[in-house]
N, C-alpha and C. Protein backbone atom coordinates (compact mmCIF):
# COMPACT_ATOMS: atom_id res chain seq x y z
N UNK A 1 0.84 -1.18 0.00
CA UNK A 1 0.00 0.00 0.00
C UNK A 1 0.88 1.24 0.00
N UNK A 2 0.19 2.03 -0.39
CA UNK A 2 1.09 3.65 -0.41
C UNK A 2 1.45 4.29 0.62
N UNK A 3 2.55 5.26 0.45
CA UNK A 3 2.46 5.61 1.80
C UNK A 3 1.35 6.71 2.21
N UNK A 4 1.24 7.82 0.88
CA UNK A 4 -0.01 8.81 1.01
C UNK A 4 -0.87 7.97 0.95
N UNK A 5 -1.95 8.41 1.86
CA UNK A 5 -3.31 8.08 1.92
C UNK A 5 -4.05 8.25 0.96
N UNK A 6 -3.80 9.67 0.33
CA UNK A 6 -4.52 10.32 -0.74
C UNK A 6 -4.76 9.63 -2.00
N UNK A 7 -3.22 8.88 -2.62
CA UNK A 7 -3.55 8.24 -3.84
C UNK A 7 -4.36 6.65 -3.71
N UNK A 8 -4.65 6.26 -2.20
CA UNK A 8 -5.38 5.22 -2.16
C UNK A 8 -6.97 5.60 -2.11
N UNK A 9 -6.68 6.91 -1.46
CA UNK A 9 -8.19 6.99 -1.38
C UNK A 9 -9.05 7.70 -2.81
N UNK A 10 -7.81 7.91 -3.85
CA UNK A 10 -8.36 8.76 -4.98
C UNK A 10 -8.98 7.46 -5.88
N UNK A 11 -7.95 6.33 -5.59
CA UNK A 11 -8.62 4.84 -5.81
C UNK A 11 -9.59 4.23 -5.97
N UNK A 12 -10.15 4.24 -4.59
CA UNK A 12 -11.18 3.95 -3.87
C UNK A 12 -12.54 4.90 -4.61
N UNK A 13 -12.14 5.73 -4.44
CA UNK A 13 -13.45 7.03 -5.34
C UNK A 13 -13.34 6.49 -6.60
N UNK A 14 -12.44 6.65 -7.13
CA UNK A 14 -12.78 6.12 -8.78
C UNK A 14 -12.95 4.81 -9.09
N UNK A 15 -13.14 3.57 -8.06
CA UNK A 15 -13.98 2.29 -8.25
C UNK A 15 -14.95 2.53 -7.74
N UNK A 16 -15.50 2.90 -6.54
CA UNK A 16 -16.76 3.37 -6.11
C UNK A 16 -17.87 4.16 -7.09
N UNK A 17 -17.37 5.00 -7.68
CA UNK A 17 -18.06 5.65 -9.14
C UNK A 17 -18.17 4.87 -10.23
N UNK A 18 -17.83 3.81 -10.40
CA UNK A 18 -17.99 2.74 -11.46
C UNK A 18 -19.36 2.26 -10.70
N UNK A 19 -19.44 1.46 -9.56
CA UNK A 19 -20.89 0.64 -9.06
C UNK A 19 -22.14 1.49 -9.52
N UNK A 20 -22.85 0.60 -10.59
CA UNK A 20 -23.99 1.10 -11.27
C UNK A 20 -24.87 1.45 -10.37
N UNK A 21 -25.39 1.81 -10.95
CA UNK A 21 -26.95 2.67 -9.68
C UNK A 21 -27.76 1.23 -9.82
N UNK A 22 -28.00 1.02 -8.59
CA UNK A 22 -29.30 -0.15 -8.32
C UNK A 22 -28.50 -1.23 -7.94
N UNK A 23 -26.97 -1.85 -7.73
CA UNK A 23 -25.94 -2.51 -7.81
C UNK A 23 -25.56 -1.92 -6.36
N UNK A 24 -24.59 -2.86 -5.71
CA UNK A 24 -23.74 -2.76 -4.23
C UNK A 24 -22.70 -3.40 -4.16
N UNK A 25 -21.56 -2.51 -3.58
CA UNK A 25 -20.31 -3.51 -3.57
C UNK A 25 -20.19 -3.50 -2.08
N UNK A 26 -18.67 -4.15 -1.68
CA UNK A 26 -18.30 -4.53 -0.44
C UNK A 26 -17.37 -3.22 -0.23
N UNK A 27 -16.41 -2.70 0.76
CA UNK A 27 -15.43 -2.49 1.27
C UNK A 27 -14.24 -3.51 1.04
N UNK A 28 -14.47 -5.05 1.53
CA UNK A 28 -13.47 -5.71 0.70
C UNK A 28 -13.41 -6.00 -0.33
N UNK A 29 -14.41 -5.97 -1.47
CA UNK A 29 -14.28 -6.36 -2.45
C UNK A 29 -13.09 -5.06 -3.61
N UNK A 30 -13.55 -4.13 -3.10
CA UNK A 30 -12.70 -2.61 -3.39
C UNK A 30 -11.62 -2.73 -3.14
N UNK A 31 -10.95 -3.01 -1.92
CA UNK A 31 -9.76 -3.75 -1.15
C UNK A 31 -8.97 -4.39 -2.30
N UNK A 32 -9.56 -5.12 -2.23
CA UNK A 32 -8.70 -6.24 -3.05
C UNK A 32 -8.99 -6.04 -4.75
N UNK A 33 -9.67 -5.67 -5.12
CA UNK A 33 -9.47 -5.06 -6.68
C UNK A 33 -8.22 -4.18 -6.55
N UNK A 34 -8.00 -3.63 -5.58
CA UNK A 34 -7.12 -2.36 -5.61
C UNK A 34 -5.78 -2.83 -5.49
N UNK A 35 -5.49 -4.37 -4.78
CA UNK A 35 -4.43 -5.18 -4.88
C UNK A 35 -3.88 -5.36 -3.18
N UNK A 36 -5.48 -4.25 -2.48
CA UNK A 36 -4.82 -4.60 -0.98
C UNK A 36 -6.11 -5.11 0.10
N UNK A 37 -5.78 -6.43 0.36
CA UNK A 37 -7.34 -7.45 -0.05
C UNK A 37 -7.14 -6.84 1.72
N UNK A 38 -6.32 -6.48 2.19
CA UNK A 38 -6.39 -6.66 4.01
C UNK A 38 -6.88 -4.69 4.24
N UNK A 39 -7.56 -4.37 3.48
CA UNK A 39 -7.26 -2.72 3.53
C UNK A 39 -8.94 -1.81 3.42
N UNK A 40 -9.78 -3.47 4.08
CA UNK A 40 -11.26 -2.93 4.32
C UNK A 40 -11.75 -1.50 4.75
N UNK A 41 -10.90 -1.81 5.97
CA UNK A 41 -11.11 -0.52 7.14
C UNK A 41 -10.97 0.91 6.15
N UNK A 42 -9.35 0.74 5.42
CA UNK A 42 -9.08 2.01 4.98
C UNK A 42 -9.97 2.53 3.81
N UNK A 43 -11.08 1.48 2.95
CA UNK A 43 -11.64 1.67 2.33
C UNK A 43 -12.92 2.39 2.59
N UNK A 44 -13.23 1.85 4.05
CA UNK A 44 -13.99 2.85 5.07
C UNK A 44 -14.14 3.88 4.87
N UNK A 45 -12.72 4.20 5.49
CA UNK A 45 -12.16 5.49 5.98
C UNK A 45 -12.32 6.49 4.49
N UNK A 46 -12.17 6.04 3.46
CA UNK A 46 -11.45 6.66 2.46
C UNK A 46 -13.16 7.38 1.68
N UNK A 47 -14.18 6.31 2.16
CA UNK A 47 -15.57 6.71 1.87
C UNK A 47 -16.40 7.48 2.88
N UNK A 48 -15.99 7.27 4.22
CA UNK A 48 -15.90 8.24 5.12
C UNK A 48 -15.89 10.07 4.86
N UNK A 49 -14.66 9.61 4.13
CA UNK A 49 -14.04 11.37 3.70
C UNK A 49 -14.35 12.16 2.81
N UNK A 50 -14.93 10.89 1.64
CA UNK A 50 -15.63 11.52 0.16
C UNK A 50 -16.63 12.60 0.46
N UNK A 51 -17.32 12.43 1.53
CA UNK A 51 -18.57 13.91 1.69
C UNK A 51 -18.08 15.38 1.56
N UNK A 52 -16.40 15.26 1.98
CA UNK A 52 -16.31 16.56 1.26
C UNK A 52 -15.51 16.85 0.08
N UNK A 53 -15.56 15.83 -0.88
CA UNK A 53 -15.01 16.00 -1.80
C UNK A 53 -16.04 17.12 -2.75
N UNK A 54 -15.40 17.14 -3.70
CA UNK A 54 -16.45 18.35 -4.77
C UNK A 54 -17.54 17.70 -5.64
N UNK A 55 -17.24 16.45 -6.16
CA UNK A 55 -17.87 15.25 -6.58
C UNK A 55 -18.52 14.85 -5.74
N UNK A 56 -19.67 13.96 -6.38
CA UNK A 56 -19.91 13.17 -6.19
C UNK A 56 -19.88 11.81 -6.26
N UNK A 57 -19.83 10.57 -5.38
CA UNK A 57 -19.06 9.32 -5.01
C UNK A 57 -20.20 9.15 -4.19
N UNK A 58 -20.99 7.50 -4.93
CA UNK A 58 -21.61 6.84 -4.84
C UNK A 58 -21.80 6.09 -3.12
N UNK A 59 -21.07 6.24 -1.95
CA UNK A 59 -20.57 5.88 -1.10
C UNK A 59 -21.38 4.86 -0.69
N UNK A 60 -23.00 5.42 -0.81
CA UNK A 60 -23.88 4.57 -0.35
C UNK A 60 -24.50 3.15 -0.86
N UNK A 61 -23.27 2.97 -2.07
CA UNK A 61 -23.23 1.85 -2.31
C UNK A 61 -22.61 0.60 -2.44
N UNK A 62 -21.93 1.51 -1.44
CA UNK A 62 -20.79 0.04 -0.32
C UNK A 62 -21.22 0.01 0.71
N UNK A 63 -21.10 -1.74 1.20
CA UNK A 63 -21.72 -1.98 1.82
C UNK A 63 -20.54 -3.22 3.15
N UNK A 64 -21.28 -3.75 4.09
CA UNK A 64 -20.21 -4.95 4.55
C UNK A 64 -20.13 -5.96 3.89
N UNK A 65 -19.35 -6.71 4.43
CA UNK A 65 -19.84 -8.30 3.77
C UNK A 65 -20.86 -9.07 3.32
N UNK A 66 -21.43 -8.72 4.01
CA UNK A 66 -23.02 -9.44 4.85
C UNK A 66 -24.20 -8.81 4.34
N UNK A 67 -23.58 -7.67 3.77
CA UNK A 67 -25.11 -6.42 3.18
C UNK A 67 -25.74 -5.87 3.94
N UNK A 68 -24.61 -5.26 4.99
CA UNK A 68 -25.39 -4.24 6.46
C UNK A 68 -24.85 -2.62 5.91
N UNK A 69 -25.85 -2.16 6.62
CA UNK A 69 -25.25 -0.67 5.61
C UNK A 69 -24.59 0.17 7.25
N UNK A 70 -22.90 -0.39 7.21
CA UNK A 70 -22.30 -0.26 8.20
C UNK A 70 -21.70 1.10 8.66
N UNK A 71 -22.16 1.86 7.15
CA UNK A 71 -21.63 3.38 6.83
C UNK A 71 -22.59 4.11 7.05
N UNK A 72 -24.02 3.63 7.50
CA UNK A 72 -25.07 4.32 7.81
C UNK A 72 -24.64 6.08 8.52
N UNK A 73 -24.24 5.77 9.49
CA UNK A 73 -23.72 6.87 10.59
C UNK A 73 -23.12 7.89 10.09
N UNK A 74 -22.64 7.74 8.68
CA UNK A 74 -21.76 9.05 8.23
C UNK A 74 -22.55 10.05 6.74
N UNK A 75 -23.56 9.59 7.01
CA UNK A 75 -24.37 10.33 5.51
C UNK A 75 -25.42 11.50 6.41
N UNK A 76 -25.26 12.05 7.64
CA UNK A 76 -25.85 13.03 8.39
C UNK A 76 -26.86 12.63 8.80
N UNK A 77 -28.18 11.83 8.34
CA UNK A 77 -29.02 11.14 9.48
C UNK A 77 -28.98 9.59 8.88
N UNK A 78 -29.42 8.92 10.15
CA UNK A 78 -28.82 7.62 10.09
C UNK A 78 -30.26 6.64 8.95
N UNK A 79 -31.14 7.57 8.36
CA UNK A 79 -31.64 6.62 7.52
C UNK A 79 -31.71 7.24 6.19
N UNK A 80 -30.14 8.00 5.75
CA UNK A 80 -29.99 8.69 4.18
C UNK A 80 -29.41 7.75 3.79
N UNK A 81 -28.67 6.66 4.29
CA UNK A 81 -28.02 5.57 3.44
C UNK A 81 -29.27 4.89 2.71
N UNK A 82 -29.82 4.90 3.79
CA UNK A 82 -31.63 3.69 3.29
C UNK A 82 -32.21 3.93 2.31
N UNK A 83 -32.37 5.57 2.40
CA UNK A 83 -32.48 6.13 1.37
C UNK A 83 -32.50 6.57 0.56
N UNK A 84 -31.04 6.21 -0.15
CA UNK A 84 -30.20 6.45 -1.39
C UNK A 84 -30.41 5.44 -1.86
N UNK A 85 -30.62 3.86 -1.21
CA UNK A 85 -30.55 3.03 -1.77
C UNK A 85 -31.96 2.81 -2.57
N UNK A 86 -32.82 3.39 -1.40
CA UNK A 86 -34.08 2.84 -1.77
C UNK A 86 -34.39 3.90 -2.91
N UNK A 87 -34.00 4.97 -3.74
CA UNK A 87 -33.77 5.98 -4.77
C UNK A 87 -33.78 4.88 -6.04
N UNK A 88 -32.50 4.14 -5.52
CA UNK A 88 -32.39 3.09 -6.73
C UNK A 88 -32.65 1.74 -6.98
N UNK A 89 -34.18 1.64 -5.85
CA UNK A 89 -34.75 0.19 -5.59
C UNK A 89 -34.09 -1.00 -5.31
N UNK A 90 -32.97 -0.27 -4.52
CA UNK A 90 -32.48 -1.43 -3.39
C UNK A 90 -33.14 -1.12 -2.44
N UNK A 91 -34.01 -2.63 -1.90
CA UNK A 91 -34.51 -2.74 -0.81
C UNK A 91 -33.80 -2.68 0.14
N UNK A 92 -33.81 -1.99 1.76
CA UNK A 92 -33.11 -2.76 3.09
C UNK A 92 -33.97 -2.84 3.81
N UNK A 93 -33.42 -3.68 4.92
CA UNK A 93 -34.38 -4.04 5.75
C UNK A 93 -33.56 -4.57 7.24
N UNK A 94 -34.13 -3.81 8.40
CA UNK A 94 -33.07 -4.31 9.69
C UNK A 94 -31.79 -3.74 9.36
N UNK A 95 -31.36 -3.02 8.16
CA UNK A 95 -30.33 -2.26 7.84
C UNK A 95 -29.33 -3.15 7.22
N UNK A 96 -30.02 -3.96 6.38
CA UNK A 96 -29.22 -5.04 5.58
C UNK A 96 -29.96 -5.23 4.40
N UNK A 97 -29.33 -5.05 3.10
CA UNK A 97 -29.66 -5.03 1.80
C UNK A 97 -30.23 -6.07 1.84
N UNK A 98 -31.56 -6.36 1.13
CA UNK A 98 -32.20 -7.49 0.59
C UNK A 98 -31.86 -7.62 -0.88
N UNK A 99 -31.58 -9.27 -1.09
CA UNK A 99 -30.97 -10.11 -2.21
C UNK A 99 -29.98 -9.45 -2.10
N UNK A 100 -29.08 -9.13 -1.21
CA UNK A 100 -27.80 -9.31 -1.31
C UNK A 100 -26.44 -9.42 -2.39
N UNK A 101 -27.29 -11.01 -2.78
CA UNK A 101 -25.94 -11.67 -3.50
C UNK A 101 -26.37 -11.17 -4.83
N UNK A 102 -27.34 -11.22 -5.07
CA UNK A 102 -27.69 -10.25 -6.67
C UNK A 102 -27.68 -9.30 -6.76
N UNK A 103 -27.48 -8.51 -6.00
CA UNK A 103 -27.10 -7.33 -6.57
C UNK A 103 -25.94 -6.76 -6.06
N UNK A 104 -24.88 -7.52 -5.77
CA UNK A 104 -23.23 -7.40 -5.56
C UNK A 104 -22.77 -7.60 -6.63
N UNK A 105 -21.90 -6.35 -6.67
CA UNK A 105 -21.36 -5.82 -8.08
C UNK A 105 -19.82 -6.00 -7.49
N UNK A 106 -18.65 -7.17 -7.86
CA UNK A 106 -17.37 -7.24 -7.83
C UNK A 106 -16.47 -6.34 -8.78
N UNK A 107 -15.81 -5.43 -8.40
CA UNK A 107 -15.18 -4.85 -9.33
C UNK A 107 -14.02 -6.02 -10.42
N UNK A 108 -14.07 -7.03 -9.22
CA UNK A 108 -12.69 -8.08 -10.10
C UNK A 108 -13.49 -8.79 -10.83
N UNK A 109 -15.13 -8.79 -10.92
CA UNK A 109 -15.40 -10.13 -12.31
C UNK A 109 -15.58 -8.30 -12.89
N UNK A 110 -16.39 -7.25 -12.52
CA UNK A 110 -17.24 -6.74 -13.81
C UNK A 110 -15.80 -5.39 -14.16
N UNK A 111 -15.28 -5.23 -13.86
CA UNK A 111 -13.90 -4.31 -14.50
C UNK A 111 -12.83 -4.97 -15.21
């Protein structure tokens, strides 16, 4: 991994802006497209920070492993994630994406 933060997290934004609208990726799945499969957290972090970028970056459509919307807490009230998703008829529910596995978008099969 780099030592600036910046060019990982400029990374991270420009795979995150690829995930189609109505589609969800992981934090690890981003990770490890990027070539750093142990680097979840920082992928977090790195979507965390996008709110003040000048762009816009899809954030709310990464998700955990599991399809919990674990980033809830950082989009200013805790049910704008829900509701970004539900914009693009992703269902959640209990704060976990329904169908899940269909509509996980891997950057390593679809890039």
């Amino acid at each position: 991994m780099e030592n600036d933060n910046s060019g990982f997290f400029e990374k991270v934004y420009k795979v995150t802006s690829l995930i189609p609208p109505g589609r969800v990726s992981t934090y690890g799945a981003i990770a490890r497209y990027l070539g750093s499969a142990g680097s979840s957290r920082m992928v977090g972090w790195a979507l965390n920070n996008c709110h003040s970028m000048g762009e816009f970056i899809p954030a709310h459509r990464v998700v955990n492993r599991n399809g919990i919307l674990t980033g809830k807490h950082h989009f200013g009230t805790t049910s704008a994630m829900e509701q970004l998703l539900a914009n693009e008829n992703i269902m959640v529910e209990d704060d976990r994406v329904i169908d899940f596995a269909a509509l996980f978008w891997d950057p390593c099969r679809e890039l």
